[in-house]
C-alpha atoms as a PDB file:
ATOM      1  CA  UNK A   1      52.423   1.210  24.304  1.00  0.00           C
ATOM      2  CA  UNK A   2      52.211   3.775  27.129  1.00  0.00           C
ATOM      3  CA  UNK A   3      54.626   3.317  30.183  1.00  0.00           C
ATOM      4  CA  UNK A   4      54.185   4.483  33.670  1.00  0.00           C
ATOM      5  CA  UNK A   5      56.537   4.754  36.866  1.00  0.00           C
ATOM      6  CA  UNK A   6      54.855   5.073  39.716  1.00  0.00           C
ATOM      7  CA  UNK A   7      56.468   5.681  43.518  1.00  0.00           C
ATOM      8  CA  UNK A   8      54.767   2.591  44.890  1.00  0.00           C
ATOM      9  CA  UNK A   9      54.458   2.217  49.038  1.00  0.00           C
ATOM     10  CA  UNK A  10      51.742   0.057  49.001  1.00  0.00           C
ATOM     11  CA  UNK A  11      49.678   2.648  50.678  1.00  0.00           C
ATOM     12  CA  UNK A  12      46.031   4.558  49.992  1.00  0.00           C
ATOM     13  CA  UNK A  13      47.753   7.175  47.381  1.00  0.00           C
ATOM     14  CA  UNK A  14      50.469   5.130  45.529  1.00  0.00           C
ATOM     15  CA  UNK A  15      48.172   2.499  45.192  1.00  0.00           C
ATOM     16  CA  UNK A  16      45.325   4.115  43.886  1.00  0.00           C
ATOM     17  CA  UNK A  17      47.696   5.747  41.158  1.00  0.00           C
ATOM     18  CA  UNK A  18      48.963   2.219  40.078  1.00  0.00           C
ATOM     19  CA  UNK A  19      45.575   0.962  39.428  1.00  0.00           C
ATOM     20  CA  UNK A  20      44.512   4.124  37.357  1.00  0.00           C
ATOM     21  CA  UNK A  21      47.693   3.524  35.371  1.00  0.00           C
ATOM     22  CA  UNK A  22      46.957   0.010  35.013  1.00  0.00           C
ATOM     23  CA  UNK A  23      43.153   0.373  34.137  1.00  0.00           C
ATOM     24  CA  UNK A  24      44.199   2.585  31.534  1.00  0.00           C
ATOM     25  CA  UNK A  25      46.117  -0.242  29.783  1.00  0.00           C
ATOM     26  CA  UNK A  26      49.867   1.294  30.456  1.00  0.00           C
ATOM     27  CA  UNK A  27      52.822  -0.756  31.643  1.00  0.00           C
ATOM     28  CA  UNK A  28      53.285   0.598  35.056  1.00  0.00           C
ATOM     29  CA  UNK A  29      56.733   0.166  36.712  1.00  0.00           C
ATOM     30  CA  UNK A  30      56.468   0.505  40.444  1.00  0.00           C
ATOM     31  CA  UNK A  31      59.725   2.304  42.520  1.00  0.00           C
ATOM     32  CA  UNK A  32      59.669   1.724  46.406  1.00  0.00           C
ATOM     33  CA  UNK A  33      62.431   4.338  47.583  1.00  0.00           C
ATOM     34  CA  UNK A  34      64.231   2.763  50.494  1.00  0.00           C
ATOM     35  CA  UNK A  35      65.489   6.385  52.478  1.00  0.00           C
ATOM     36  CA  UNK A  36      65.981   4.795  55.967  1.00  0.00           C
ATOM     37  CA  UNK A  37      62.835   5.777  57.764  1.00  0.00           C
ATOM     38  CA  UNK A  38      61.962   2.825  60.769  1.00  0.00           C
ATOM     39  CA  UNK A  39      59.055   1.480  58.937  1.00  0.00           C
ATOM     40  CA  UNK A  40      60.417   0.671  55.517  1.00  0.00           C
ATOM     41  CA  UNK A  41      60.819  -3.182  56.106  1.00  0.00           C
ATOM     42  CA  UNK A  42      57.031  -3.819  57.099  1.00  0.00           C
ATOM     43  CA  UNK A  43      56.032  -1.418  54.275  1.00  0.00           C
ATOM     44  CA  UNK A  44      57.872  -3.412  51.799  1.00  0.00           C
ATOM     45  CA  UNK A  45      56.691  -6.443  52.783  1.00  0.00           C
ATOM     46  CA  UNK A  46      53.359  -5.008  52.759  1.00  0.00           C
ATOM     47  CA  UNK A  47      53.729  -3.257  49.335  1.00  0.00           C
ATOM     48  CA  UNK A  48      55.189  -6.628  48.054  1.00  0.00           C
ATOM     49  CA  UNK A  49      52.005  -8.529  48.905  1.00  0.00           C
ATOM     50  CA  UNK A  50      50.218  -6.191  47.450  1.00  0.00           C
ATOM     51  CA  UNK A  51      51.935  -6.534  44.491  1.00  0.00           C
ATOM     52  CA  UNK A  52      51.594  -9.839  44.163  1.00  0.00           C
ATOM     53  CA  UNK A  53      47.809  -9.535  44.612  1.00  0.00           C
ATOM     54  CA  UNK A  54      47.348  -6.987  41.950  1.00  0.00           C
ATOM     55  CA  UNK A  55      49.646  -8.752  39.809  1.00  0.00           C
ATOM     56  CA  UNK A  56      47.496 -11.809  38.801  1.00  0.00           C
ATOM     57  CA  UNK A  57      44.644  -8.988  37.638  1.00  0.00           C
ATOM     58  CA  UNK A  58      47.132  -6.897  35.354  1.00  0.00           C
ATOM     59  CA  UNK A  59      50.017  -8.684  32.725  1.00  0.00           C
ATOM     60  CA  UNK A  60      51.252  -5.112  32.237  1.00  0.00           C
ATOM     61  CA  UNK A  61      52.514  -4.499  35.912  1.00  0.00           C
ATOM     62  CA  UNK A  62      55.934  -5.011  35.785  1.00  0.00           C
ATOM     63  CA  UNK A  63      58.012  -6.125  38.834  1.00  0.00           C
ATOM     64  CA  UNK A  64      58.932  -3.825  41.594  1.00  0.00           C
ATOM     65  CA  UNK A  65      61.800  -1.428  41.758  1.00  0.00           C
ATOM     66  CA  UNK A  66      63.741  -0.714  44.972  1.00  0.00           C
ATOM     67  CA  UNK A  67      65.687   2.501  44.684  1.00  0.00           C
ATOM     68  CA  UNK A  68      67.830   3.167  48.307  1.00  0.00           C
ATOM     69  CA  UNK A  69      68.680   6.845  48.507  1.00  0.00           C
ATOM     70  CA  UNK A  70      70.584   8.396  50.808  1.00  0.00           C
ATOM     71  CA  UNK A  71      68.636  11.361  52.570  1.00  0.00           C
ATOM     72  CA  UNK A  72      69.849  13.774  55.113  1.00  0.00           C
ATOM     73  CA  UNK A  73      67.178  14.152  57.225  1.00  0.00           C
ATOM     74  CA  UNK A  74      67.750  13.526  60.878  1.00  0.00           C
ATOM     75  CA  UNK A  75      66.698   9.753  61.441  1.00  0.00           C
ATOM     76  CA  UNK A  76      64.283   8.863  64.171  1.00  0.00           C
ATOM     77  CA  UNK A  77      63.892   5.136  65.899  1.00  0.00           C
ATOM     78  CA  UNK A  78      60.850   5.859  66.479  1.00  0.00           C
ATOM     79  CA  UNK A  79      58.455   8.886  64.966  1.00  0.00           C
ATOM     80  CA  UNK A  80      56.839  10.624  67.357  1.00  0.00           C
ATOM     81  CA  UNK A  81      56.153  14.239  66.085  1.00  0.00           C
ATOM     82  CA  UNK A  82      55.339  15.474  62.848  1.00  0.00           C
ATOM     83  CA  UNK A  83      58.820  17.794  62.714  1.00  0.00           C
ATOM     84  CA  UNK A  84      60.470  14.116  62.909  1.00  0.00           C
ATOM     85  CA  UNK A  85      58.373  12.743  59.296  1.00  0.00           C
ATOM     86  CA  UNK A  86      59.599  15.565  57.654  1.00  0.00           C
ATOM     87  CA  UNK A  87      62.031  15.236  55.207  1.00  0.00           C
ATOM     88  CA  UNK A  88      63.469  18.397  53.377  1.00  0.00           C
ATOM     89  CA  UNK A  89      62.495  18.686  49.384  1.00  0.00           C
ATOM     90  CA  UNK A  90      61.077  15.192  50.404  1.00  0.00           C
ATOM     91  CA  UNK A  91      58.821  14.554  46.694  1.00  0.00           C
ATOM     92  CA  UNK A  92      60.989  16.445  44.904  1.00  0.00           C
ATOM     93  CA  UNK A  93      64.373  14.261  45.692  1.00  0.00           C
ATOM     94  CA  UNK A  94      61.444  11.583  44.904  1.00  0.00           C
ATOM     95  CA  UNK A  95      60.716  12.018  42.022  1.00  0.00           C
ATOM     96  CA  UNK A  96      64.242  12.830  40.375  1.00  0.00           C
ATOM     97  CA  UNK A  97      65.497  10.348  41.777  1.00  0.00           C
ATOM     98  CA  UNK A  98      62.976   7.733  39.673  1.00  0.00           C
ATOM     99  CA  UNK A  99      63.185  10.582  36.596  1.00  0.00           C
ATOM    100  CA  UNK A 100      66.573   8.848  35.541  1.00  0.00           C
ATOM    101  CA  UNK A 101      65.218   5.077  35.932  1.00  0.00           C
ATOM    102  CA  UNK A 102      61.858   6.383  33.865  1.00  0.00           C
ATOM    103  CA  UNK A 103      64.112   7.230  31.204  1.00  0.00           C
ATOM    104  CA  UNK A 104      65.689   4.250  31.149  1.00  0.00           C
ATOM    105  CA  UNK A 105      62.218   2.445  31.271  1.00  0.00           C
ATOM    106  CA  UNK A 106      61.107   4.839  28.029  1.00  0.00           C
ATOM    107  CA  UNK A 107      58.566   5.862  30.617  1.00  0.00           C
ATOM    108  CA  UNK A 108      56.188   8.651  29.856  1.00  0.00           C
ATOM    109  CA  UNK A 109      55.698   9.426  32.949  1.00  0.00           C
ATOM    110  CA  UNK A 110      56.462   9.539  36.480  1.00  0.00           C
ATOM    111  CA  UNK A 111      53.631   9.546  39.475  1.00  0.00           C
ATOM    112  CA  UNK A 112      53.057  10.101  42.658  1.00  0.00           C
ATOM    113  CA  UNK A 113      50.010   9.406  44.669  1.00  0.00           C
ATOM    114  CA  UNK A 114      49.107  12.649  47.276  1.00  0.00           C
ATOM    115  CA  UNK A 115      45.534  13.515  48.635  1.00  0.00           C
ATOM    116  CA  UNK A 116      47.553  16.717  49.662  1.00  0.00           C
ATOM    117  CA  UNK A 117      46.619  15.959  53.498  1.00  0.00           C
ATOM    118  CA  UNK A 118      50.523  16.085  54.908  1.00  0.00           C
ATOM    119  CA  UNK A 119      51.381  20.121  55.625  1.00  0.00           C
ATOM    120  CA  UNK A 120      54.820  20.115  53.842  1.00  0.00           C
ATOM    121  CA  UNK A 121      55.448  22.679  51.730  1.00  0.00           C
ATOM    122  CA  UNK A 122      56.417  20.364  48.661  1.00  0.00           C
ATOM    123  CA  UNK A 123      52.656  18.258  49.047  1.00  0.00           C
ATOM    124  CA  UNK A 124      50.495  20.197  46.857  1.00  0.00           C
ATOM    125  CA  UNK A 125      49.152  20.145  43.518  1.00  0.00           C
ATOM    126  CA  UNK A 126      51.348  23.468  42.268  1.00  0.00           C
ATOM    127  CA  UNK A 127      54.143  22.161  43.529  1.00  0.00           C
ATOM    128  CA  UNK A 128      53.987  19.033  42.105  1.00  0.00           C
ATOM    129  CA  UNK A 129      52.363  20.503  38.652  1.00  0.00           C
ATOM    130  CA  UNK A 130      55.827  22.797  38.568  1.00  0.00           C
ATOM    131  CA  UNK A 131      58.480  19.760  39.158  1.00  0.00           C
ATOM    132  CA  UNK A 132      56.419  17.646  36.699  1.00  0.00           C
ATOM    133  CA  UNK A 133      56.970  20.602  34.305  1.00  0.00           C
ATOM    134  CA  UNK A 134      60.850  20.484  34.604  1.00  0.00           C
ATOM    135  CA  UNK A 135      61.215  16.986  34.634  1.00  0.00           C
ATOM    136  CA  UNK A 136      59.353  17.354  30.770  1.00  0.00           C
ATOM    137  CA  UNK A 137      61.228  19.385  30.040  1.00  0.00           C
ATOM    138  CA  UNK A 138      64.093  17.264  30.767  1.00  0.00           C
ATOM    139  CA  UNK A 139      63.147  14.716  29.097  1.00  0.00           C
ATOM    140  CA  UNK A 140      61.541  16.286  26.156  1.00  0.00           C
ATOM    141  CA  UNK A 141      65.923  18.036  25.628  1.00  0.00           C
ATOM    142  CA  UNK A 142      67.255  14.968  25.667  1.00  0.00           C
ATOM    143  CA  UNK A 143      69.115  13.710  22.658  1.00  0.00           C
ATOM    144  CA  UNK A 144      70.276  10.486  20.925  1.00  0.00           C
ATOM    145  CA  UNK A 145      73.910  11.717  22.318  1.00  0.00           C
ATOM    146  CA  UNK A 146      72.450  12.265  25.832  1.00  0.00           C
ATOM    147  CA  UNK A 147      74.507  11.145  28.758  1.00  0.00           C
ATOM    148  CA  UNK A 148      71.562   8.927  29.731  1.00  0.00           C
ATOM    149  CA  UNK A 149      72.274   6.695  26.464  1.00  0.00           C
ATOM    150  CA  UNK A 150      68.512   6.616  26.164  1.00  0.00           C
ATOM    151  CA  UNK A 151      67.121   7.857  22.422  1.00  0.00           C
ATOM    152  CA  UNK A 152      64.273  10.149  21.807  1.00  0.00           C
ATOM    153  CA  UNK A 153      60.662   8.494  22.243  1.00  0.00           C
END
């Protein structure tokens, strides 16, 4: 039984990963990261619905995860430059963030949906190919003793 986190906004990329994961049979756990940005509480609502929706097609989507994490970008009201979406080491703080509920999950893996189309320096395939690679890794070292309390698959 193959399971699947996914970072789930409710949006083109996340969503497209979730129903690849589901149409290939795995239980999918979706993670919307709550990191203070001014649009969060329409996305979720959004993502929620959406949720819902794909939820009567697929028994194996499980319910959704909200993760808050504390960021230290500069917060905007109101984006109105690109410089003010940025967030530093944005999908890597992501994605380790969820790495430690995956675990817990006995998750095989953790996704992310990009097309690669937003010019930060941590949206593209080789980055994302590298932190995948350590977060293995990770995962791959831990023990039956592990501080994570979470047994080898």
């Amino acid at each position: 039984m193959k399971k699947s986190v996914v970072l789930f906004s409710g949006g083109v990329e996340s969503t497209c990963v979730l129903y690849l994961k589901l149409l290939e049979g795995q239980f999918v756990y979706p993670v919307y990261v709550k990191c203070g940005m001014p649009w969060e509480r329409l996305e979720y609502v959004k993502a929620t619905e959406l949720w819902q929706e794909t939820k009567r097609r697929f028994s194996k989507l499980m319910p959704i995860k909200v993760l808050p994490l504390k960021t230290y970008h500069k917060k905007h009201k109101v984006i109105e430059t690109e410089e003010e979406l940025f967030i530093p080491l944005r999908n890597l703080t992501l994605l380790t963030a969820v790495a430690g509920y995956a675990l817990s999950k006995g998750a095989e893996s953790v996704s992310i949906g990009s097309l690669g189309l937003y010019p930060f320096p941590d949206n593209n395939l080789a980055y994302l190919k590298e932190v995948e690679r350590l977060i293995t890794d990770f995962w791959r070292g831990c023990s039956k003793n592990n501080a994570l309390g979470v047994g080898e698959r």
